[in-house]
N, C-alpha and C. Protein backbone atom coordinates (compact mmCIF):
# COMPACT_ATOMS: atom_id res chain seq x y z
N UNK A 1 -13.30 -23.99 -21.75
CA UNK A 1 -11.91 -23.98 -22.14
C UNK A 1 -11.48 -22.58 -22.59
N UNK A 2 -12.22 -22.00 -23.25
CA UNK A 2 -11.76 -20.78 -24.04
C UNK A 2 -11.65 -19.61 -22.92
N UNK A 3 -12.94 -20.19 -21.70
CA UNK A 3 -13.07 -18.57 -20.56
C UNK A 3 -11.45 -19.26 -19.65
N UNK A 4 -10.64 -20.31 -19.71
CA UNK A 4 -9.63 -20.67 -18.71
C UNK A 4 -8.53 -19.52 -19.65
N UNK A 5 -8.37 -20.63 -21.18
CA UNK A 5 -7.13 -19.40 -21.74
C UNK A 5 -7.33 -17.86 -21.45
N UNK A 6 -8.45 -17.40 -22.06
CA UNK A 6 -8.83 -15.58 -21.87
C UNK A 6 -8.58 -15.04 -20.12
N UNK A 7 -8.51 -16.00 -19.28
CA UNK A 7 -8.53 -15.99 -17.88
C UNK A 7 -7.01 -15.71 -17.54
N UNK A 8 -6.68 -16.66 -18.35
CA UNK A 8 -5.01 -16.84 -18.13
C UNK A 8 -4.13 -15.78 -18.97
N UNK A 9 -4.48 -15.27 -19.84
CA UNK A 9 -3.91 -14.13 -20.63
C UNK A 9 -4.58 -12.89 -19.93
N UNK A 10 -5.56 -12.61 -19.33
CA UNK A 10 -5.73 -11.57 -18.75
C UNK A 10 -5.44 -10.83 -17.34
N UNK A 11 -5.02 -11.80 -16.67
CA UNK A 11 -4.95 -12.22 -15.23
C UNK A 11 -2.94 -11.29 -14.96
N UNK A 12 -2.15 -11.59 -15.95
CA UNK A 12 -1.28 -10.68 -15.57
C UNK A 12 -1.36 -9.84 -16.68
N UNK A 13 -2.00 -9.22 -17.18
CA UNK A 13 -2.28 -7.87 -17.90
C UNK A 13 -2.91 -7.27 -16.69
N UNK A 14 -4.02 -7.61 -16.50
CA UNK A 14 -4.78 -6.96 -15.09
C UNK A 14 -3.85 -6.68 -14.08
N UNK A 15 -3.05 -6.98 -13.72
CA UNK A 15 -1.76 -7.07 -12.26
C UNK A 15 -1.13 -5.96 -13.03
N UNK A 16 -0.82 -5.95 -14.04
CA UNK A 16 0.26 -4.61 -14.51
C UNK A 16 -0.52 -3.96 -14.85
N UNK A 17 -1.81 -3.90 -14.85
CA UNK A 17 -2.61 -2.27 -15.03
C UNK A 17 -2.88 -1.64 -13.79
N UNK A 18 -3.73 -2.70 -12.97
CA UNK A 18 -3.54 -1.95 -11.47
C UNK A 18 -2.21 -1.75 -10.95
N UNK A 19 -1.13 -2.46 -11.16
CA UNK A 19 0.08 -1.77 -10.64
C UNK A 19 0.84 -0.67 -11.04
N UNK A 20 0.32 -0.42 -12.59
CA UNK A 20 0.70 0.95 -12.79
C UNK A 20 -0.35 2.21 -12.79
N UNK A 21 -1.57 1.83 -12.81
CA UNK A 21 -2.35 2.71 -13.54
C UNK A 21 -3.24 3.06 -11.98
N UNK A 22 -3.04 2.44 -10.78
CA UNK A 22 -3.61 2.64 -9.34
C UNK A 22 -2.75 3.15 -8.56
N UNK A 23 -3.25 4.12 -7.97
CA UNK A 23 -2.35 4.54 -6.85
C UNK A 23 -2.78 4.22 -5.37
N UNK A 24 -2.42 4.15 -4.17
CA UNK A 24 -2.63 2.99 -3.10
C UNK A 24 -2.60 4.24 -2.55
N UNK A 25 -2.67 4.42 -1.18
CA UNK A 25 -2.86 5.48 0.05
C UNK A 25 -1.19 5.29 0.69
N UNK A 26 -0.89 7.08 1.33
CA UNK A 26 0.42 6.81 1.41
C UNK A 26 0.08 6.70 3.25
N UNK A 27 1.08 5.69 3.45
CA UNK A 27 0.90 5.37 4.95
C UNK A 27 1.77 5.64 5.78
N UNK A 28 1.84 6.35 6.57
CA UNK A 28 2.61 6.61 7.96
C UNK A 28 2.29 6.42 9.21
N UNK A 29 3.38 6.15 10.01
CA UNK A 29 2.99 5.84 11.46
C UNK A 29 3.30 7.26 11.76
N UNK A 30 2.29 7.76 12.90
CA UNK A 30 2.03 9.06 13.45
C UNK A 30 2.46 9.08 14.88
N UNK A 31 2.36 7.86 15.76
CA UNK A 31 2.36 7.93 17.01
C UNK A 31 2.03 6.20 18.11
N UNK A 32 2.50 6.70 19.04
CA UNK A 32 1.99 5.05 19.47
C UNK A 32 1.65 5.77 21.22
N UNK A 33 0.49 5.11 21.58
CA UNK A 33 -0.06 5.49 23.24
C UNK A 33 -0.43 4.16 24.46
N UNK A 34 -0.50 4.32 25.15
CA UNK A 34 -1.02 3.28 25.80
C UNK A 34 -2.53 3.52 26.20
N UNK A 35 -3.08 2.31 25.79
CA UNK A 35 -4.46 2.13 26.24
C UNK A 35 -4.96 1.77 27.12
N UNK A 36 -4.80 0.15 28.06
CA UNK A 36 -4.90 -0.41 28.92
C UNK A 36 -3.44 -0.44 29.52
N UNK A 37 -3.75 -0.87 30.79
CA UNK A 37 -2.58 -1.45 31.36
C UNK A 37 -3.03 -2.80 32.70
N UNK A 38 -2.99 -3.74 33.07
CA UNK A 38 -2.86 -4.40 34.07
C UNK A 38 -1.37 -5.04 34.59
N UNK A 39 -1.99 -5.80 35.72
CA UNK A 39 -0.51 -6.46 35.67
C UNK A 39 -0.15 -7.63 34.99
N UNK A 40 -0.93 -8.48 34.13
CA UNK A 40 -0.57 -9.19 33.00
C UNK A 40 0.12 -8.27 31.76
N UNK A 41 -0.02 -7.15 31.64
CA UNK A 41 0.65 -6.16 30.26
C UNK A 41 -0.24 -5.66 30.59
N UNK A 42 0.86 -4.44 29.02
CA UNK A 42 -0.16 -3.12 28.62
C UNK A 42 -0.44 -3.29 27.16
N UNK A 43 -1.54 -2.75 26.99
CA UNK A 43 -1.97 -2.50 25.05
C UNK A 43 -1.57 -1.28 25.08
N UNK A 44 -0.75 -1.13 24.09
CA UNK A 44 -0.41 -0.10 23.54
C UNK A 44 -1.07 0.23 21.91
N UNK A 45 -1.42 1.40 21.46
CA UNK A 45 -2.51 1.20 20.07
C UNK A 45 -1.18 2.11 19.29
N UNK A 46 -0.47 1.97 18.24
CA UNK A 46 -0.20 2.37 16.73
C UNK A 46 -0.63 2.86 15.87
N UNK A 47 -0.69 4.14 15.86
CA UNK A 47 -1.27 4.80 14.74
C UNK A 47 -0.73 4.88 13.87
N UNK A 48 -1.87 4.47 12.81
CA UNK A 48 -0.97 4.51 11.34
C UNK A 48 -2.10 5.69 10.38
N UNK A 49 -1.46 6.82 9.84
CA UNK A 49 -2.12 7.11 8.67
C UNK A 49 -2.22 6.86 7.63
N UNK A 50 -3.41 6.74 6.93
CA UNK A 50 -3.58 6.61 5.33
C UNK A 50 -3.88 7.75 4.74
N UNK A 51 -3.35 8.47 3.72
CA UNK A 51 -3.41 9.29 3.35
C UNK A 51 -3.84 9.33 1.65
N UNK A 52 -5.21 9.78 1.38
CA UNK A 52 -5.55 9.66 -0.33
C UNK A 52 -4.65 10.56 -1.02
N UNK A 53 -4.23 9.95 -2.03
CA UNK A 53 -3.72 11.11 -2.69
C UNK A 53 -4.38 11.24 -4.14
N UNK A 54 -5.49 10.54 -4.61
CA UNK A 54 -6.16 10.55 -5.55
C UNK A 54 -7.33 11.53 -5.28
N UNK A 55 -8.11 11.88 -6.55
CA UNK A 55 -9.11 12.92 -6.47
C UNK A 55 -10.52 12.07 -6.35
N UNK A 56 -10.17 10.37 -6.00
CA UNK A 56 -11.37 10.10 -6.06
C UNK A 56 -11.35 9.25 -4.61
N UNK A 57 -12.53 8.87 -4.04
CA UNK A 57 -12.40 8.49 -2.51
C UNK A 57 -11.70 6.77 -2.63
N UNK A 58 -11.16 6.67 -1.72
CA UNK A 58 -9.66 5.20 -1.62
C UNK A 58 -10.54 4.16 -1.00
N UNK A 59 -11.35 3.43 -0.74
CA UNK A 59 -11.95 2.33 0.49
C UNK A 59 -9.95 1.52 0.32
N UNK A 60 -10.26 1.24 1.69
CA UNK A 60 -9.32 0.37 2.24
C UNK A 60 -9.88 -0.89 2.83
N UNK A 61 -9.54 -1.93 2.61
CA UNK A 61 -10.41 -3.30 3.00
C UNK A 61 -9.64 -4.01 4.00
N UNK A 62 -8.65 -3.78 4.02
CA UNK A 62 -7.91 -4.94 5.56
C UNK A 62 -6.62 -4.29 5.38
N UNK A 63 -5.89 -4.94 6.72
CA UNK A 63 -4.85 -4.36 7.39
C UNK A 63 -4.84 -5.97 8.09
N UNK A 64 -3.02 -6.19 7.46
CA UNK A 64 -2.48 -7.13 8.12
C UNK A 64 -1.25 -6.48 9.09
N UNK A 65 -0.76 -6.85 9.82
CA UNK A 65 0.44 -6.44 10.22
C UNK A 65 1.50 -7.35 11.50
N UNK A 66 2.47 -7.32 11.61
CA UNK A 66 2.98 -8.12 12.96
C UNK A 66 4.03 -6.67 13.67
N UNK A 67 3.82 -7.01 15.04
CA UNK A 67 4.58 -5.66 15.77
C UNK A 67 5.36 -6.34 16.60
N UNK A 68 6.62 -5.83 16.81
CA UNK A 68 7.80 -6.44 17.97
C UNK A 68 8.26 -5.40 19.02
N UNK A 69 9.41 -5.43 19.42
CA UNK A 69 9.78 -4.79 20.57
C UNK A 69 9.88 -5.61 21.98
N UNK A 70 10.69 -4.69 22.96
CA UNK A 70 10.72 -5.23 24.40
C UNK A 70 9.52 -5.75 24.80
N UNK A 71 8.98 -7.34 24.94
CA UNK A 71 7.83 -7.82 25.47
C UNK A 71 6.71 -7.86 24.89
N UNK A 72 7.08 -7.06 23.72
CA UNK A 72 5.80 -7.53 22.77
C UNK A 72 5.20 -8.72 22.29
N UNK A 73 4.29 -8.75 22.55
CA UNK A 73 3.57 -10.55 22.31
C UNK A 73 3.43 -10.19 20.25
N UNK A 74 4.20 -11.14 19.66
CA UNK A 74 3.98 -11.25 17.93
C UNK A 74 3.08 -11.89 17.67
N UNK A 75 3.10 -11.70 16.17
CA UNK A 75 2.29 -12.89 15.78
C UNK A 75 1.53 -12.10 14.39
N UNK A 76 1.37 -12.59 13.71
CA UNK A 76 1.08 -12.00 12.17
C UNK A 76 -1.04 -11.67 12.63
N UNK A 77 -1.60 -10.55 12.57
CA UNK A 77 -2.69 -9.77 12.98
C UNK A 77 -3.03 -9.36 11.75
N UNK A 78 -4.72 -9.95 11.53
CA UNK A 78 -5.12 -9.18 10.44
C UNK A 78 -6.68 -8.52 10.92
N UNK A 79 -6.49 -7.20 10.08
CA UNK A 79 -8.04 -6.95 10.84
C UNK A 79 -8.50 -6.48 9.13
N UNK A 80 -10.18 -6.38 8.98
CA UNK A 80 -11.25 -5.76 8.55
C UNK A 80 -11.45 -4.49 8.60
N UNK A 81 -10.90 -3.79 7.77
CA UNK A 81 -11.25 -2.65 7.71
C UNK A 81 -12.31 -1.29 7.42
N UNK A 82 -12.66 -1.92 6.37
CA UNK A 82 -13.80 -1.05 5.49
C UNK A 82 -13.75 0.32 5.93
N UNK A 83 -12.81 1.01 5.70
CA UNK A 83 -12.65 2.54 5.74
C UNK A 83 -12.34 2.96 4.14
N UNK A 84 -12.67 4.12 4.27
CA UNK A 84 -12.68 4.39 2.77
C UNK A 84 -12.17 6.21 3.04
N UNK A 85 -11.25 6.61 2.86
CA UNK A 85 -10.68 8.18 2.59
C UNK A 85 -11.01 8.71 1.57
N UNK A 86 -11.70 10.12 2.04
CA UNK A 86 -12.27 10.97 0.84
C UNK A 86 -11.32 11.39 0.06
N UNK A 87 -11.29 12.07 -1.15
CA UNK A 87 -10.12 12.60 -1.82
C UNK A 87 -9.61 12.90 -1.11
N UNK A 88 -7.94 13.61 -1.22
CA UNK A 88 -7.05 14.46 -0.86
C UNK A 88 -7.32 14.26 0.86
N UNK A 89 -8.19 13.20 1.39
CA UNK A 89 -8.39 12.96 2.68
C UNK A 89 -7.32 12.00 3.35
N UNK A 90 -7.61 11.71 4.57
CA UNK A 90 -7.18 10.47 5.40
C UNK A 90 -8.02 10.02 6.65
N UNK A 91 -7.62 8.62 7.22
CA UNK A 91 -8.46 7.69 8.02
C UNK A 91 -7.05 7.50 8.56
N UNK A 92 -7.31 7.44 10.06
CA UNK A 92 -5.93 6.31 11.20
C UNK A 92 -6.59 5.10 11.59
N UNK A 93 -5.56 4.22 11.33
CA UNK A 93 -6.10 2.99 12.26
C UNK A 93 -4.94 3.39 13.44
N UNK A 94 -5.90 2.66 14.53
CA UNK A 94 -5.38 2.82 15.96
C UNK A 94 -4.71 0.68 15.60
N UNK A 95 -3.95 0.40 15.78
CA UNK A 95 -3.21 -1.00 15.65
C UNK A 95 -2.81 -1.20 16.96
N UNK A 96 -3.62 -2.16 17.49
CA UNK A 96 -3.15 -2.73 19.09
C UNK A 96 -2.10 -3.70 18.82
N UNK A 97 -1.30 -3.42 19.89
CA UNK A 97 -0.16 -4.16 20.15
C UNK A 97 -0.12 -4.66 21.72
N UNK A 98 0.14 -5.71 22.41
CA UNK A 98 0.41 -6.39 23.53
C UNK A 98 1.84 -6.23 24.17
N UNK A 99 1.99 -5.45 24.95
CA UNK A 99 3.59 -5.92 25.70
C UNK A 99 3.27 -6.61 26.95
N UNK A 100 4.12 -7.97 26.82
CA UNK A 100 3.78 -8.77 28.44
C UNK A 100 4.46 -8.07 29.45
N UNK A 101 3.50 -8.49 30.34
CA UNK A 101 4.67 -8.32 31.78
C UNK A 101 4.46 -6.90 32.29
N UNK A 102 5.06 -6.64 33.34
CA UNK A 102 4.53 -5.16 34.11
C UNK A 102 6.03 -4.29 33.49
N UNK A 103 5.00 -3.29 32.84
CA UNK A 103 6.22 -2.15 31.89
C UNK A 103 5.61 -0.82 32.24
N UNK A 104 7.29 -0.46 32.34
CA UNK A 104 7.09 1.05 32.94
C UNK A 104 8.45 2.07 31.84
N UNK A 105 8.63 2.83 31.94
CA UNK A 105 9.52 4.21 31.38
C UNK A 105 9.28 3.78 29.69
N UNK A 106 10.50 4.48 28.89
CA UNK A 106 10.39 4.44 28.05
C UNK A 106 10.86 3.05 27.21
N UNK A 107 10.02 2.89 25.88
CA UNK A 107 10.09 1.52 25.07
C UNK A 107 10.09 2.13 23.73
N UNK A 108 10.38 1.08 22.63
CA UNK A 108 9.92 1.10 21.39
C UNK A 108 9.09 0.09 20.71
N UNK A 109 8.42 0.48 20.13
CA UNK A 109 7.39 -0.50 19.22
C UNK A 109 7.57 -0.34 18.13
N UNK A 110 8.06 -1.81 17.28
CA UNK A 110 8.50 -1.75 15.56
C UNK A 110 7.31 -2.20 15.52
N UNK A 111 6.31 -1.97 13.83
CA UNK A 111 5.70 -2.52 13.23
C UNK A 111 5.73 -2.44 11.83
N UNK A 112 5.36 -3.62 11.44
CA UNK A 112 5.36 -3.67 9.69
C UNK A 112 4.24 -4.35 9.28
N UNK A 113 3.06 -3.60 8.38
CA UNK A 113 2.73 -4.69 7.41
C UNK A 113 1.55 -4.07 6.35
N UNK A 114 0.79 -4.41 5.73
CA UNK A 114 0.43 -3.69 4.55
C UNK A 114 -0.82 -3.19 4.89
N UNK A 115 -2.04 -2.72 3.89
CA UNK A 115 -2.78 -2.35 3.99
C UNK A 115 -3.38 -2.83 2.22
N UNK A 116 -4.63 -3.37 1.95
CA UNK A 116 -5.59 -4.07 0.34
C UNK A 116 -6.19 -3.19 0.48
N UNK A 117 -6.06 -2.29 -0.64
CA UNK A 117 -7.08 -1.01 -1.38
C UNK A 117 -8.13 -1.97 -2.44
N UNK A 118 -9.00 -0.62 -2.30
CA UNK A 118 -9.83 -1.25 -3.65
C UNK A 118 -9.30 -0.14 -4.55
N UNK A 119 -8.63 -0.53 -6.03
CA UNK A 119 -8.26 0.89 -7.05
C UNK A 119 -9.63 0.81 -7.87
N UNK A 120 -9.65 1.97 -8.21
CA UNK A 120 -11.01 2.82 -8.74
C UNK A 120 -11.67 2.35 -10.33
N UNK A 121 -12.32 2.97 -10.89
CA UNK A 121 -12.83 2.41 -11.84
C UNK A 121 -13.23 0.77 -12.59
N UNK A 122 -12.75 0.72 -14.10
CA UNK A 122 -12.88 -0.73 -14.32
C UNK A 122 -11.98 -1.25 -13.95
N UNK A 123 -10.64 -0.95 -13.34
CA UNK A 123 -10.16 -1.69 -12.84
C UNK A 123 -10.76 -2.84 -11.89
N UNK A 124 -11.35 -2.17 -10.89
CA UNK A 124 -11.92 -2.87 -9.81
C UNK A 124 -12.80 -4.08 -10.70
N UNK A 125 -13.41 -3.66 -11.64
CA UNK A 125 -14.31 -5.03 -12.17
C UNK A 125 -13.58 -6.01 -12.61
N UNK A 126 -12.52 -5.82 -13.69
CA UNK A 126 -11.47 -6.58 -14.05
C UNK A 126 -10.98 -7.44 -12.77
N UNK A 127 -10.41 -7.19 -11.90
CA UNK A 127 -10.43 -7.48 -10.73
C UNK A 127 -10.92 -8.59 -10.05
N UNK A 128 -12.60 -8.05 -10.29
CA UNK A 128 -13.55 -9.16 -9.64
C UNK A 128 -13.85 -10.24 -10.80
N UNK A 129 -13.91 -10.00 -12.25
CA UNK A 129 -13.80 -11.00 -12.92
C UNK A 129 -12.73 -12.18 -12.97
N UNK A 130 -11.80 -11.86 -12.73
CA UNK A 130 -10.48 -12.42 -12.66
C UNK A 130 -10.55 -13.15 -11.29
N UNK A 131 -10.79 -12.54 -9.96
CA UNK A 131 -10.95 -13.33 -8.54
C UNK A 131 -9.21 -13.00 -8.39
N UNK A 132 -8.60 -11.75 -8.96
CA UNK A 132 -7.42 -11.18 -8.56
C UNK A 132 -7.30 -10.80 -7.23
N UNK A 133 -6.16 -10.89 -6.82
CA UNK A 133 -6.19 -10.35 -4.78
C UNK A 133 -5.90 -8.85 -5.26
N UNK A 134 -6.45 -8.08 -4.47
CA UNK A 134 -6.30 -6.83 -4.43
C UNK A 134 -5.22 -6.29 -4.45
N UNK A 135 -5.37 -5.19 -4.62
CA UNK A 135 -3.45 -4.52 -4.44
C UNK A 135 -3.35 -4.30 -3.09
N UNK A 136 -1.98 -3.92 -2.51
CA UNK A 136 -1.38 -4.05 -1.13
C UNK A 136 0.07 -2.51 -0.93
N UNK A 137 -0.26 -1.87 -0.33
CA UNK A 137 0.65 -1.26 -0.32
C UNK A 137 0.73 -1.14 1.47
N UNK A 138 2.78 -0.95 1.61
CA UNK A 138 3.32 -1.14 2.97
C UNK A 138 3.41 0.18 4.17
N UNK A 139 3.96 -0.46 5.25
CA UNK A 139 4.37 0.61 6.30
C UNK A 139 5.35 -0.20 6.99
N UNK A 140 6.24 0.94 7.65
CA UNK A 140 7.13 0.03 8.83
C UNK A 140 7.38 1.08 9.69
N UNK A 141 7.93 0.65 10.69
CA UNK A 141 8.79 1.41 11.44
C UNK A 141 8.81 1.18 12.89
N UNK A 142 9.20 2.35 13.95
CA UNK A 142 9.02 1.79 15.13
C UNK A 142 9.36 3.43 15.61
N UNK A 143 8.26 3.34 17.05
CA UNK A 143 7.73 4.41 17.41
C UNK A 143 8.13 3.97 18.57
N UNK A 144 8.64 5.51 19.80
CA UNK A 144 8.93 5.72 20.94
C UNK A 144 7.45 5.60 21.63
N UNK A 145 7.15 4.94 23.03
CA UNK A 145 6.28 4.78 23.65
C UNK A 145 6.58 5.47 25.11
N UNK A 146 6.01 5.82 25.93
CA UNK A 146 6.12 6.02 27.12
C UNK A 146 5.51 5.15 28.04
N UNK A 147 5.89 3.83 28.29
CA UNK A 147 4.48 2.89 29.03
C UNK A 147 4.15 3.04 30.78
N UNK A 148 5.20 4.17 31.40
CA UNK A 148 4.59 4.73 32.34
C UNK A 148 3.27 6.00 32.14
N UNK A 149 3.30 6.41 31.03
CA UNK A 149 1.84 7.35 30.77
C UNK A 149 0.65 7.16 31.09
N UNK A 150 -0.18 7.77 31.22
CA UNK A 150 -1.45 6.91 32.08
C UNK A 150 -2.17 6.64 30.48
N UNK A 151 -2.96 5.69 31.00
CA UNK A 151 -4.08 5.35 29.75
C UNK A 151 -4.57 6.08 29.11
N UNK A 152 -4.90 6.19 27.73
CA UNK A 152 -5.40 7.45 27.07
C UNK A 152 -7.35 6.68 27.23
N UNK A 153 -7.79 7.64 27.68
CA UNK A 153 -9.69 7.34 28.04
C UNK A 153 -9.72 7.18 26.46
N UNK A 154 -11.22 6.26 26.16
CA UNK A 154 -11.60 5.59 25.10
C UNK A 154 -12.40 6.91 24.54
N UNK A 155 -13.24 7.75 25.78
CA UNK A 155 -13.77 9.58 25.20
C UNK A 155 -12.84 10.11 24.55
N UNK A 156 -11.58 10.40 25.34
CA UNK A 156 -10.77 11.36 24.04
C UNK A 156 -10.08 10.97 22.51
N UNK A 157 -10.43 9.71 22.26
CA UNK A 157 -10.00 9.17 20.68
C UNK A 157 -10.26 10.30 19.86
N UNK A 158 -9.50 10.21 18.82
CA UNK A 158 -10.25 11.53 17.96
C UNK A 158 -11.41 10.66 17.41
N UNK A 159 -12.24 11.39 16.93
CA UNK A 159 -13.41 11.10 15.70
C UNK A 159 -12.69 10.57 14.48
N UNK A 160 -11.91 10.54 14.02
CA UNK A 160 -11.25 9.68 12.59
C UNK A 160 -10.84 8.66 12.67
N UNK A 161 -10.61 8.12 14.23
CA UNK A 161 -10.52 6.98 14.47
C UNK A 161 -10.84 6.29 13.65
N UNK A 162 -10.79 4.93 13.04
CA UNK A 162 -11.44 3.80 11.97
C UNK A 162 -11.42 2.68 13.70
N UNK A 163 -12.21 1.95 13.80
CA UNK A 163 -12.73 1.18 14.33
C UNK A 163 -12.42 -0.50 13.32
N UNK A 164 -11.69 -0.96 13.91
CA UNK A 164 -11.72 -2.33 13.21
C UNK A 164 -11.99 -3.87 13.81
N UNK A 165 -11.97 -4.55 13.12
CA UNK A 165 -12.80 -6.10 13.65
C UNK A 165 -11.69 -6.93 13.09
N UNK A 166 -11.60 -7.47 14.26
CA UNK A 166 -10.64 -8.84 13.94
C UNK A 166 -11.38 -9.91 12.84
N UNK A 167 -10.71 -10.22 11.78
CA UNK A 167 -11.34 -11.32 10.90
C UNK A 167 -10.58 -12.55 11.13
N UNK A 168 -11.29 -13.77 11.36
CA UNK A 168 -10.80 -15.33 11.49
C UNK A 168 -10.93 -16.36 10.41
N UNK A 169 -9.94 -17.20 10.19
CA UNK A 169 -10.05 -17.69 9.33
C UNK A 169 -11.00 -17.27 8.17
N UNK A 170 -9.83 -16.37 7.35
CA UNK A 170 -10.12 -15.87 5.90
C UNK A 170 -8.77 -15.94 5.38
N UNK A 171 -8.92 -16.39 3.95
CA UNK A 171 -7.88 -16.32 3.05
C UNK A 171 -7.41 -14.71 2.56
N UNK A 172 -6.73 -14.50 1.58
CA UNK A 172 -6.43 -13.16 1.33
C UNK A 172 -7.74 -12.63 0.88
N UNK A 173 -7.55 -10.96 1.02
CA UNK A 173 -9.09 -10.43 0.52
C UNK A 173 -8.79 -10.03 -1.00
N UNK A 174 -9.69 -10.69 -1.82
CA UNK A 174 -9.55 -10.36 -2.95
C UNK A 174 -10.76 -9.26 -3.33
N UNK A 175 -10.78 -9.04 -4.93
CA UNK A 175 -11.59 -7.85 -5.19
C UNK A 175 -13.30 -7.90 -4.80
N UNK A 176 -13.48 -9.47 -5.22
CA UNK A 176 -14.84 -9.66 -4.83
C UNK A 176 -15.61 -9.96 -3.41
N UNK A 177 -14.04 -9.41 -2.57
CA UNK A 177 -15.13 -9.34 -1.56
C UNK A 177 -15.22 -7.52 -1.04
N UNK A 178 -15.00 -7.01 -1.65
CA UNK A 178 -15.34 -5.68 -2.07
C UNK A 178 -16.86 -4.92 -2.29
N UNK A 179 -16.99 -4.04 -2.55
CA UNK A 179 -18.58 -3.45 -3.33
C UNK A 179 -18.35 -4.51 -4.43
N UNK A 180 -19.88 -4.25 -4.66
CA UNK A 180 -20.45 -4.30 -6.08
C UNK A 180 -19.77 -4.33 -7.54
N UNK A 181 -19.66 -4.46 -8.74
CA UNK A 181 -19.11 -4.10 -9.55
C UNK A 181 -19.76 -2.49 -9.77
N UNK A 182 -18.65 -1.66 -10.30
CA UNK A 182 -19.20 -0.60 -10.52
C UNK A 182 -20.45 -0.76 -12.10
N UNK A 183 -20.87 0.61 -12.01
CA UNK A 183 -22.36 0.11 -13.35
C UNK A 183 -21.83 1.64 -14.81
């Protein structure tokens, strides 16, 4: 009884410390390319940057997002991230998007949706004691495409690429499914 009350009085103290006292990665969309193309559609990939602006390294744990536009197949997309930006660093996710149908000249691709940091110190433990959802900070926008361009080869990606994995049936990611508690 006593760990439910202390649970319940701490649980939004914790939410207003990480919301003031954490800072999240600032995110921009950089660019959008085409990857594949057949005659069912093309994938087109969304780059989004994360950018640290803290002096200590950011892990980023998932990326939800939904993307629209001319022929774009929707639908709310969450992937697994586990990238983590060094200080004053950054990581891109490449964000696939689907347009049906055989597309050619120029298009636009809107996308919106967040990105669950892990914030640093005891926060993070507080966090995992509590079984708090992580913090979440956004992106939006919508980027000019060229979907007559030829495919960009999977060799020339840059190296900062982040590589991500579709996750299935999972609830939100909270702190404990994160590292460790810190020691």
């Amino acid at each position: 009884m006593r760990n439910r009350v202390l649970k319940a009085l701490l649980i939004p103290a914790a939410a207003l410390l990480t919301a003031c006292s954490s800072q999240g990665p600032n995110l921009t969309l950089t660019e959008a390319y085409v990857g594949d193309r057949s005659d069912a559609g093309t994938l087109v990939y969304v780059v989004v940057k994360a950018e640290n602006p803290t002096p200590s390294p950011l892990a980023m744990w998932a990326i939800a997002y939904t993307a629209g536009g001319e022929g774009a197949v929707g639908g709310n997309i969450s992937r697994w991230t586990q990238a983590t930006a060094p200080p004053g660093g950054s990581v891109s996710f490449d964000l696939p998007v689907v347009i049906a149908g055989p597309a050619s000249g120029a298009s636009t691709v809107s996308i919106a949706g967040k990105v669950a940091y892990v914030p640093g110190g005891r926060f993070r433990e507080l966090l995992n004691e509590l079984d708090v959802p992580l913090p979440t900070t956004g992106f939006n926008g919508t980027m000019p495409i060229d979907l007559a361009a030829a495919p960009r080869p999977v060799a020339v990606l840059r190296p900062a690429t982040v590589r991500t994995a579709t996750v299935t049936d999972r609830g939100p990611v909270k702190a404990v499914d994160t590292l460790p508690p810190l020691k």
